[in-house]
N, C-alpha and C. Protein backbone atom coordinates (compact mmCIF):
# COMPACT_ATOMS: atom_id res chain seq x y z
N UNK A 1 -55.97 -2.75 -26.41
CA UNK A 1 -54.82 -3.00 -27.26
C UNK A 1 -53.79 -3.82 -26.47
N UNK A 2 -53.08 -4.53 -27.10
CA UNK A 2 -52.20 -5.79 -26.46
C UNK A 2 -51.04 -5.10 -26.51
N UNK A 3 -50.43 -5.36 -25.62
CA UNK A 3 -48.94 -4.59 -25.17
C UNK A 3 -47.61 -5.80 -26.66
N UNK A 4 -46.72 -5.22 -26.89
CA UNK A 4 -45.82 -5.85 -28.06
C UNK A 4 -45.33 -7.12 -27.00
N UNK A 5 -45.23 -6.96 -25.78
CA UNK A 5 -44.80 -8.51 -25.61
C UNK A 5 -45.71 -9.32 -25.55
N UNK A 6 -47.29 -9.14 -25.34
CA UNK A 6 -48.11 -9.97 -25.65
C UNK A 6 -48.54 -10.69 -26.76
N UNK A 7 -47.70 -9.64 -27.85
CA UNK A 7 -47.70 -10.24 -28.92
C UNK A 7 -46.71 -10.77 -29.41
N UNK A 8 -45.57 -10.59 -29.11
CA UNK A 8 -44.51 -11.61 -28.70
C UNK A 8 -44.64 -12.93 -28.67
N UNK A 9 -45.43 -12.89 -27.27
CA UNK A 9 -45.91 -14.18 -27.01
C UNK A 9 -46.78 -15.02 -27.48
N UNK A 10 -47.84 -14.41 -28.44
CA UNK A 10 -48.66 -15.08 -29.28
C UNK A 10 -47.90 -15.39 -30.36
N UNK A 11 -46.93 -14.50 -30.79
CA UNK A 11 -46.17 -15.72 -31.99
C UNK A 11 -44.99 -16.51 -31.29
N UNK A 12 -44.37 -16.43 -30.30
CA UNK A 12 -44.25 -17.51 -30.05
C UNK A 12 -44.98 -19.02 -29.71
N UNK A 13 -46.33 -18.53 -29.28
CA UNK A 13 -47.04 -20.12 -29.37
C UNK A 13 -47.64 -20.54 -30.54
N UNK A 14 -47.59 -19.42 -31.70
CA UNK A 14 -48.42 -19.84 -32.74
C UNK A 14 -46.68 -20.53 -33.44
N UNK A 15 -45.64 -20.00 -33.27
CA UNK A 15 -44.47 -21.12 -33.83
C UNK A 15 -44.21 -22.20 -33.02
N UNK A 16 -44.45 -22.78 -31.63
CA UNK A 16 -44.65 -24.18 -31.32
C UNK A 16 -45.83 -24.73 -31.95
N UNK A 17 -46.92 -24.44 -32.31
CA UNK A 17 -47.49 -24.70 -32.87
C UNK A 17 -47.80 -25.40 -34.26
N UNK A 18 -47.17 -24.39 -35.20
CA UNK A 18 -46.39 -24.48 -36.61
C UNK A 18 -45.51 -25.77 -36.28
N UNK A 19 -44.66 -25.70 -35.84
CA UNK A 19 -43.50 -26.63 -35.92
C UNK A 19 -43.94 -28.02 -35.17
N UNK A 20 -44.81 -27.80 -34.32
CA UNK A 20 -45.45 -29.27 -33.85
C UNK A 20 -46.52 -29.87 -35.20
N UNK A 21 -47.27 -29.18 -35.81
CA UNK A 21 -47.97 -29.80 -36.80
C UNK A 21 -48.02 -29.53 -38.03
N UNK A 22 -46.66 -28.77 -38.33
CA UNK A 22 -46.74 -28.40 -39.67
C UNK A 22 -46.71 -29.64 -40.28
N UNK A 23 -45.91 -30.95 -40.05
CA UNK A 23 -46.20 -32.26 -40.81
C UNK A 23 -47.35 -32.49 -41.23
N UNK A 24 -48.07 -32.47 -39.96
CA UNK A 24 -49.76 -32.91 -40.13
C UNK A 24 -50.64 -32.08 -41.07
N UNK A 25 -50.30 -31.31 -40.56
CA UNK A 25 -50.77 -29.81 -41.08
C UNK A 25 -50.70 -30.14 -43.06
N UNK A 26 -49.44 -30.06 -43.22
CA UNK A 26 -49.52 -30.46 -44.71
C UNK A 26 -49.98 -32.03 -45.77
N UNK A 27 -49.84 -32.97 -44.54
CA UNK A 27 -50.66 -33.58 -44.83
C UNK A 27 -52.49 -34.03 -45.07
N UNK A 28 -53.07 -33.16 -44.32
CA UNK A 28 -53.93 -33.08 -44.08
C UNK A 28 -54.44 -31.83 -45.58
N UNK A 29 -53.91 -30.63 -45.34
CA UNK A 29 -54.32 -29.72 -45.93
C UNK A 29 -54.24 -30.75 -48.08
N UNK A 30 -53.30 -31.33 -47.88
CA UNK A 30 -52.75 -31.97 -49.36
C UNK A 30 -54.32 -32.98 -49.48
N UNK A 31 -54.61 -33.90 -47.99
CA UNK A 31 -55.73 -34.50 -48.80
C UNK A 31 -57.21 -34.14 -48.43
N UNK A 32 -57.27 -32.57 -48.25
CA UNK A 32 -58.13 -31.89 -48.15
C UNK A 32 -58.66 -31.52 -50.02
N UNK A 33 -57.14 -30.81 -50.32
CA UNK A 33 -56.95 -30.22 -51.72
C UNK A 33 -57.30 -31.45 -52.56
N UNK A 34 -56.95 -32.53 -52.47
CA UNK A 34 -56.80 -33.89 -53.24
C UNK A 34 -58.37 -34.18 -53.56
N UNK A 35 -59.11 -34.09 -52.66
CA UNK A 35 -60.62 -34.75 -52.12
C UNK A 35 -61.62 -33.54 -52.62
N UNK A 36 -61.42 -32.01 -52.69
CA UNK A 36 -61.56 -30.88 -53.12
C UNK A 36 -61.84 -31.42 -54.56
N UNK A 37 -60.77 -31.66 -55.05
CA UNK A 37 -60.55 -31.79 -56.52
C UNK A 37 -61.11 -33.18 -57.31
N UNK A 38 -60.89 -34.07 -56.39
CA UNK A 38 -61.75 -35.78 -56.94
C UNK A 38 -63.00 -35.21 -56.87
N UNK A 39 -63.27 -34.58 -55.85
CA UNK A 39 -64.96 -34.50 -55.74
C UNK A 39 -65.83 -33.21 -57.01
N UNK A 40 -64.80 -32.68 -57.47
CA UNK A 40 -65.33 -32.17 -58.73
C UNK A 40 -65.09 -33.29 -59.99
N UNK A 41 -64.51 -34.05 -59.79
CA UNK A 41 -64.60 -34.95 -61.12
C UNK A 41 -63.14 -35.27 -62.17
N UNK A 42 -62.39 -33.97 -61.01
CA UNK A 42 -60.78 -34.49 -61.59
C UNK A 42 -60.25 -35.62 -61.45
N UNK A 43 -58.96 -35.93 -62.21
CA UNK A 43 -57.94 -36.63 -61.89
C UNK A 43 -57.52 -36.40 -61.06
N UNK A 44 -56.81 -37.21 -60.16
CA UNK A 44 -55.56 -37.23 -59.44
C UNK A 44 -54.73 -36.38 -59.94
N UNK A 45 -54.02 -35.28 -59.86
CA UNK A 45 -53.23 -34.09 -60.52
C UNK A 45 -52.27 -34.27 -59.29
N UNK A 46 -51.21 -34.60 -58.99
CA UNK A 46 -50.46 -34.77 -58.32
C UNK A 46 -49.12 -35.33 -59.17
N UNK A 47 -47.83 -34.87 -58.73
CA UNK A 47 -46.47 -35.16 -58.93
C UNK A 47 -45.80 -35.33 -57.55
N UNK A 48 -44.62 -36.67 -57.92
CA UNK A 48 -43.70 -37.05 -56.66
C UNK A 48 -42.44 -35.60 -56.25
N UNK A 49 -41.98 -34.90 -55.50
CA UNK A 49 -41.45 -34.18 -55.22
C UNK A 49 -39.84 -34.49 -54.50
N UNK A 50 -38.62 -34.13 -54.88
CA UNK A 50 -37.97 -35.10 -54.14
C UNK A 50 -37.69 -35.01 -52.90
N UNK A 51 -38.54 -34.88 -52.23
CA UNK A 51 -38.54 -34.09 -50.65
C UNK A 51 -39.18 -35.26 -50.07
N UNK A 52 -39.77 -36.30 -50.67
CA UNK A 52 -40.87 -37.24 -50.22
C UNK A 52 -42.15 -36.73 -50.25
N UNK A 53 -42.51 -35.66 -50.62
CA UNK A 53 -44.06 -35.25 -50.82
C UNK A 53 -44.49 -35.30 -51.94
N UNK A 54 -45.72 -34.65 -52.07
CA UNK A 54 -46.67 -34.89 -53.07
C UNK A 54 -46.60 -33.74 -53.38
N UNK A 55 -46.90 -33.00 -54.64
CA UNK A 55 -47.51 -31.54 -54.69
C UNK A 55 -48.73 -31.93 -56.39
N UNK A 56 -49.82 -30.49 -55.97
CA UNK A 56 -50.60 -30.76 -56.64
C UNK A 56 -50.03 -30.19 -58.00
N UNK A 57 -50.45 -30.16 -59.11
CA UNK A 57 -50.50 -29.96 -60.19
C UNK A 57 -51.39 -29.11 -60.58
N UNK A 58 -51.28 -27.26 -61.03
CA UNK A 58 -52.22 -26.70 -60.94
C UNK A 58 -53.26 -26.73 -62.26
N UNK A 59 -54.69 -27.10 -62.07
CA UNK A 59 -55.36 -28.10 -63.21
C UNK A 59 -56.59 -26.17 -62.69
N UNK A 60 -57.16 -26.12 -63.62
CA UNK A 60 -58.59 -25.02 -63.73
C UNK A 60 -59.59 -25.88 -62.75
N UNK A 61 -59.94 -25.00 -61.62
CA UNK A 61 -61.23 -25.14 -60.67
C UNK A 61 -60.69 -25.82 -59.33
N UNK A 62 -59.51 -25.77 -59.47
CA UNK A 62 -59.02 -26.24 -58.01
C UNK A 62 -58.96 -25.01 -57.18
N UNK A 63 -59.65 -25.97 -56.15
CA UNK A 63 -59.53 -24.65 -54.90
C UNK A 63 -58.57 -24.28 -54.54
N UNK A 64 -58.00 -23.08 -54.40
CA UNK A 64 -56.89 -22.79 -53.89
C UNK A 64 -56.76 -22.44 -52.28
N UNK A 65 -58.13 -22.51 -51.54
CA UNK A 65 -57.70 -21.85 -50.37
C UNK A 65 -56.52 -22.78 -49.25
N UNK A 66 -56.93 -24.14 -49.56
CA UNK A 66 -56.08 -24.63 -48.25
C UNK A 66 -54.69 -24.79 -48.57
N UNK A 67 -54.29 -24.58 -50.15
CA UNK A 67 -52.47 -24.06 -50.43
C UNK A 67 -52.27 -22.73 -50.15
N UNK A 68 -53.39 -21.68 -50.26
CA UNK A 68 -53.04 -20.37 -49.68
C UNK A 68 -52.83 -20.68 -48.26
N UNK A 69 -53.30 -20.81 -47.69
CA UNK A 69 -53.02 -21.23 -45.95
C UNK A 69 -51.98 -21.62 -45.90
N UNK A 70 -51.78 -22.53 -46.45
CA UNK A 70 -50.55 -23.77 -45.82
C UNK A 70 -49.47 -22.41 -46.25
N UNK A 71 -49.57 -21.97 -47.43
CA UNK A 71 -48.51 -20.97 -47.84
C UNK A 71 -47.83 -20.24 -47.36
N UNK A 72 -49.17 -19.34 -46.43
CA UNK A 72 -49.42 -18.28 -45.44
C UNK A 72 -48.36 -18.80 -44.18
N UNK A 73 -49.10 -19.89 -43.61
CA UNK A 73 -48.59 -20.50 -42.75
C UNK A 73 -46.75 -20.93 -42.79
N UNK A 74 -46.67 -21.45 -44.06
CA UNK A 74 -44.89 -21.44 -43.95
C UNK A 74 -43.99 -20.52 -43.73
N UNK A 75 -44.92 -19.21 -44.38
CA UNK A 75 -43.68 -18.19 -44.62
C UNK A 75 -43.85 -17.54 -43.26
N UNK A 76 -44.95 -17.67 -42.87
CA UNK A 76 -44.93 -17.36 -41.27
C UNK A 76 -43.99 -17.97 -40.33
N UNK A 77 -43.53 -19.14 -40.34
CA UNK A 77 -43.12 -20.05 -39.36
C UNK A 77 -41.54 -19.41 -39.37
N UNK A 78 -41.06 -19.17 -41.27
CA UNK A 78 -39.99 -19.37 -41.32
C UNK A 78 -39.33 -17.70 -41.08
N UNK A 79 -40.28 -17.08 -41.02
CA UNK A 79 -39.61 -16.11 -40.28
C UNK A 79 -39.95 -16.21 -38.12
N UNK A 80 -40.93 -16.67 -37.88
CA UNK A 80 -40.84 -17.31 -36.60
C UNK A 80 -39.46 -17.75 -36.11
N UNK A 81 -39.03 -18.72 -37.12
CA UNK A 81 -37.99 -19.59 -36.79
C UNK A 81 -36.56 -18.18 -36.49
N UNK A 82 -36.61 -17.56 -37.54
CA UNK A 82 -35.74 -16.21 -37.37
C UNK A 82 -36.12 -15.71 -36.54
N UNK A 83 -36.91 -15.26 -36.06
CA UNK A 83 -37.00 -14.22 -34.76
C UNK A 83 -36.49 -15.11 -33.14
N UNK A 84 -36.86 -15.71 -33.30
CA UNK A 84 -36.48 -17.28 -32.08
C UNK A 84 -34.92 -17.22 -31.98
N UNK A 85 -34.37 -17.19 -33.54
CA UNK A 85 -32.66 -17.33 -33.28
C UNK A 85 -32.23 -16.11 -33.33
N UNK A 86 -30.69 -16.50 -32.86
CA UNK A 86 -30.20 -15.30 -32.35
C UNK A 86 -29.70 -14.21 -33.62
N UNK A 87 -29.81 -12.90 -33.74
CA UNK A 87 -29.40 -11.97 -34.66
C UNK A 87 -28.64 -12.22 -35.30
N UNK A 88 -27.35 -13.08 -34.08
CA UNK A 88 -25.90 -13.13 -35.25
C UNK A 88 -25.86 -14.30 -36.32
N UNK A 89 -26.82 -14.66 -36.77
CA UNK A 89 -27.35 -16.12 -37.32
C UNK A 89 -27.99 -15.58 -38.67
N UNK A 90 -28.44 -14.22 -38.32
CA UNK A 90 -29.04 -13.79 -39.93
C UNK A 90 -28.04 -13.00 -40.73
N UNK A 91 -28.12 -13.01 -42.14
CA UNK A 91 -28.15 -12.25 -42.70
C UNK A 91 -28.33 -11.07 -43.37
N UNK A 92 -27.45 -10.39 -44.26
CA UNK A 92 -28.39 -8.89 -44.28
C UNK A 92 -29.39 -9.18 -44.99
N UNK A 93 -29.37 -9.85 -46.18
CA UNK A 93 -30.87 -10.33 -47.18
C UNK A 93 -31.84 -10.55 -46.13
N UNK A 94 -31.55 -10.93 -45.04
CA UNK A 94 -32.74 -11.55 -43.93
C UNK A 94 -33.36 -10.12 -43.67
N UNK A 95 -32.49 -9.31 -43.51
CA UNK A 95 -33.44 -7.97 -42.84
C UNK A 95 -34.32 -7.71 -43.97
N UNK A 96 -34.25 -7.73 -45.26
CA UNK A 96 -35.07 -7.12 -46.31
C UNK A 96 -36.16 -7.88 -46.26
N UNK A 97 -36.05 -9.82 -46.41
CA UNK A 97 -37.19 -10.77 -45.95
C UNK A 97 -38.44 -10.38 -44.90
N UNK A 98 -37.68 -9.76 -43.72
CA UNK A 98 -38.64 -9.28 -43.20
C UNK A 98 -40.10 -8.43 -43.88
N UNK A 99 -39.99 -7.74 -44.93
CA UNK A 99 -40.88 -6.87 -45.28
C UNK A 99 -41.21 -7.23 -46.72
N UNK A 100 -40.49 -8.46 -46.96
CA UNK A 100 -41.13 -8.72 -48.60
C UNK A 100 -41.69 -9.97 -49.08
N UNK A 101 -41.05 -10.64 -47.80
CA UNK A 101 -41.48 -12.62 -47.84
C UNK A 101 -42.98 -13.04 -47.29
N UNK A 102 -43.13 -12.08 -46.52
CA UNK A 102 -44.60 -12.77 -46.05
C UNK A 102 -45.93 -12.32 -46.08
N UNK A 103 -45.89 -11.07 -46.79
CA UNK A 103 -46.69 -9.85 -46.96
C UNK A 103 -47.89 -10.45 -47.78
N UNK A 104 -47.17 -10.96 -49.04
CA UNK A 104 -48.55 -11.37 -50.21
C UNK A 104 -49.09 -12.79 -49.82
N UNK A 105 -48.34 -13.24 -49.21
CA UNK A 105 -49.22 -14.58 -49.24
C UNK A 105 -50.49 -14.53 -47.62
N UNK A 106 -50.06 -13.38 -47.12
CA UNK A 106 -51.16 -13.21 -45.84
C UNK A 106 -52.49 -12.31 -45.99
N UNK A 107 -51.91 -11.51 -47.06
CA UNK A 107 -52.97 -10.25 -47.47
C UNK A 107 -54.75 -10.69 -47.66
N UNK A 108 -54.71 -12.32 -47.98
CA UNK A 108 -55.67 -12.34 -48.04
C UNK A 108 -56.70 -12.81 -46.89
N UNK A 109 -56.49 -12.80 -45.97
CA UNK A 109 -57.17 -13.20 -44.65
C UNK A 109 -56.72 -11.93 -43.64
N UNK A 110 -57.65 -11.29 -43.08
CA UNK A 110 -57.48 -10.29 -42.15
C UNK A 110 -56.70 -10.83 -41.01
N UNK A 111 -57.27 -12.35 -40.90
CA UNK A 111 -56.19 -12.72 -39.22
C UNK A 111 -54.89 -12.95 -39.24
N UNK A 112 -54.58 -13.33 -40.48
CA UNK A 112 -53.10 -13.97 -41.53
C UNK A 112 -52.68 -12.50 -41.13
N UNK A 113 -52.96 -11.55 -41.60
CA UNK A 113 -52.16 -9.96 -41.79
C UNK A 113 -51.79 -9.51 -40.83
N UNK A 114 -52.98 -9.74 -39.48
CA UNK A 114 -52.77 -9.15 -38.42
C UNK A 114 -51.05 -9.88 -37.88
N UNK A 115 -51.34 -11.32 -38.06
CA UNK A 115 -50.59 -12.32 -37.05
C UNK A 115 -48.84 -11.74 -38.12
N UNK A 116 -48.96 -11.45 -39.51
CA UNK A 116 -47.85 -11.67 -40.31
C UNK A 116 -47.38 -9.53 -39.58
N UNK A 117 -47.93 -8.60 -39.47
CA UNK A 117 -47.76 -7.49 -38.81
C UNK A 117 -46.57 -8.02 -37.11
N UNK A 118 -47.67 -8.57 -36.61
CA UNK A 118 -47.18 -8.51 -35.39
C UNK A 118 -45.69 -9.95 -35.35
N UNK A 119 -45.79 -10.50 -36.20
CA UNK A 119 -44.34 -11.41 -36.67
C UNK A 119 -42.68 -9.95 -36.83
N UNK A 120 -43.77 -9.24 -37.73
CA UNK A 120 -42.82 -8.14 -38.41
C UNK A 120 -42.35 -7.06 -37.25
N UNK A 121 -43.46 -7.28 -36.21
CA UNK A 121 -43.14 -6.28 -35.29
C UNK A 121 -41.63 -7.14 -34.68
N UNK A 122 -41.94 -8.34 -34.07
CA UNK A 122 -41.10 -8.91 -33.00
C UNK A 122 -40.34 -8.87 -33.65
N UNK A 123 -39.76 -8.85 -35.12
CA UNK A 123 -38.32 -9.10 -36.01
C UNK A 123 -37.77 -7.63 -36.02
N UNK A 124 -38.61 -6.42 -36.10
CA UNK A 124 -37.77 -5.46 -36.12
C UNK A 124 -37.50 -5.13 -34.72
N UNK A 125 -38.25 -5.57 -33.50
CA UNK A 125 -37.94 -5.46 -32.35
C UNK A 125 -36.51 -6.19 -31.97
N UNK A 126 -36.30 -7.46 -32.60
CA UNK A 126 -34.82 -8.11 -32.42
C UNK A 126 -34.08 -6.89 -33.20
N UNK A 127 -34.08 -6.63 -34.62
CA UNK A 127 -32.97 -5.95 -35.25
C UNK A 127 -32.60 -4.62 -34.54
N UNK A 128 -33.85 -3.97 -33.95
CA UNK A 128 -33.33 -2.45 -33.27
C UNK A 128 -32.41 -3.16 -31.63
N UNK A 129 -32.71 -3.94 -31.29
CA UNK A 129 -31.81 -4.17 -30.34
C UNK A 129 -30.41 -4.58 -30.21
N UNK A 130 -30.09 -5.08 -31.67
CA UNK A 130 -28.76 -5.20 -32.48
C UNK A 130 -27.98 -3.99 -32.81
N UNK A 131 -28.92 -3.11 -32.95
CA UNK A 131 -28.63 -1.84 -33.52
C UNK A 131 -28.49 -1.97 -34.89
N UNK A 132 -29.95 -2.34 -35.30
CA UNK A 132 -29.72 -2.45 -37.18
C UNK A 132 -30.89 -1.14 -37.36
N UNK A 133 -30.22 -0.31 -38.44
CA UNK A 133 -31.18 0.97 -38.48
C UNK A 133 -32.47 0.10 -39.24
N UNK A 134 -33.47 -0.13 -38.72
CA UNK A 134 -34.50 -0.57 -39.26
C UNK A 134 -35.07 0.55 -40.61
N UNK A 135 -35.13 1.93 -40.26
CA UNK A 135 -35.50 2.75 -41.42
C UNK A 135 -34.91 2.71 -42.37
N UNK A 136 -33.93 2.48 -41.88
CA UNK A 136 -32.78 2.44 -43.14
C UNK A 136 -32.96 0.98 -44.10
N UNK A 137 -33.21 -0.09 -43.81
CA UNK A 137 -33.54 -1.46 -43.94
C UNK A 137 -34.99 -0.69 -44.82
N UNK A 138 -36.00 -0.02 -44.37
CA UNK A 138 -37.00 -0.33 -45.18
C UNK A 138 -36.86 1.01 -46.54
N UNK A 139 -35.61 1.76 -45.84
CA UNK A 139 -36.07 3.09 -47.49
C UNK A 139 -34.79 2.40 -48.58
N UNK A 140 -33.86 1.73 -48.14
CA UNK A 140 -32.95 0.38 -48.87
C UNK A 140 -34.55 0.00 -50.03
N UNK A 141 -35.43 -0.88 -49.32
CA UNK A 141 -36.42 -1.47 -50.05
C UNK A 141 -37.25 -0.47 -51.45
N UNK A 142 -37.77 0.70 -50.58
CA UNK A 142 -38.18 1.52 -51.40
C UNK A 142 -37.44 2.14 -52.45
N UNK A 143 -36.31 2.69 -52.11
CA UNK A 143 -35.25 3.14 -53.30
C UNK A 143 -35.20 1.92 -54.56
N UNK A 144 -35.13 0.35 -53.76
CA UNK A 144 -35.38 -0.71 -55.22
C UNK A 144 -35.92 -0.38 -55.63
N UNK A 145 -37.28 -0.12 -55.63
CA UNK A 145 -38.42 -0.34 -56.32
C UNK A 145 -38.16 0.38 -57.67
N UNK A 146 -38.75 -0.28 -58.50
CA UNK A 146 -39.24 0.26 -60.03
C UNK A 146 -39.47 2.04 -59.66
N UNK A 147 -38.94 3.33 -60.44
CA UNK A 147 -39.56 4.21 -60.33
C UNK A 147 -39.30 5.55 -58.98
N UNK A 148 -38.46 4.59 -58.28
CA UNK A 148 -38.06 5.27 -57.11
C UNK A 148 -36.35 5.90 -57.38
């Protein structure tokens, strides 16, 4: 078993990582999806975005795995990017993000879950050192819920 700063340290290189090729990264994954989809016999299903990108257009029989990834992969980074900066930089909505932003889009890959766990670890490891009641942050969540 890997000690929590080892895993620390694996999301810190998996967010230099992210942030060195997430450009590429989405370019690539877009004409992965693009070439996916010509090669079944679609159209071009694509719209201009005003960001300068492309996004697909969701048409029946498109693969979805390499937008689940890329998906996976953002909401990963962008809590990366939070754990990297300093506490006094977040918000309280940020503490709840922790446990509700990155959960579904990782669930489906065992390595996604593991890596989106040990993200969640290093973020509540910053907040208890702030002195943010982390339990308190997650029974906040549960009391929302529908039924609770």
């Amino acid at each position: 078993m890997r000690s929590a700063n080892d895993r620390v340290a694996a999301v810190q290189l998996v967010a230099v990582a992210i942030e060195r090729h997430e450009t590429q990264a989405n370019a690539r994954v877009h004409r992965q999806t693009l070439a996916v989809h010509r090669g079944r016999g679609g159209a071009a299903a694509e719209h201009a975005r005003g960001d300068g990108h492309v996004q697909l257009v969701d048409e029946p029989g498109l693969d979805e795995r390499p937008v689940e990834l890329a998906s996976a992969l953002d909401q990963l980074e962008v809590q990366i990017q939070h754990n990297l900066a300093g506490i006094e930089t977040w918000t309280p909505i940020e503490y709840d993000l922790v446990y509700t932003k990155m959960d579904r889009h990782c669930a489906y890959d065992p390595f996604l879950a593991a890596l989106c766990d040990a993200v969640k670890d290093q973020a509540e490891a910053k907040m208890r050192a702030a002195g943010i009641d982390v339990d308190a942050v997650k029974r906040g969540l549960s009391e929302a819920q529908p039924g609770n």
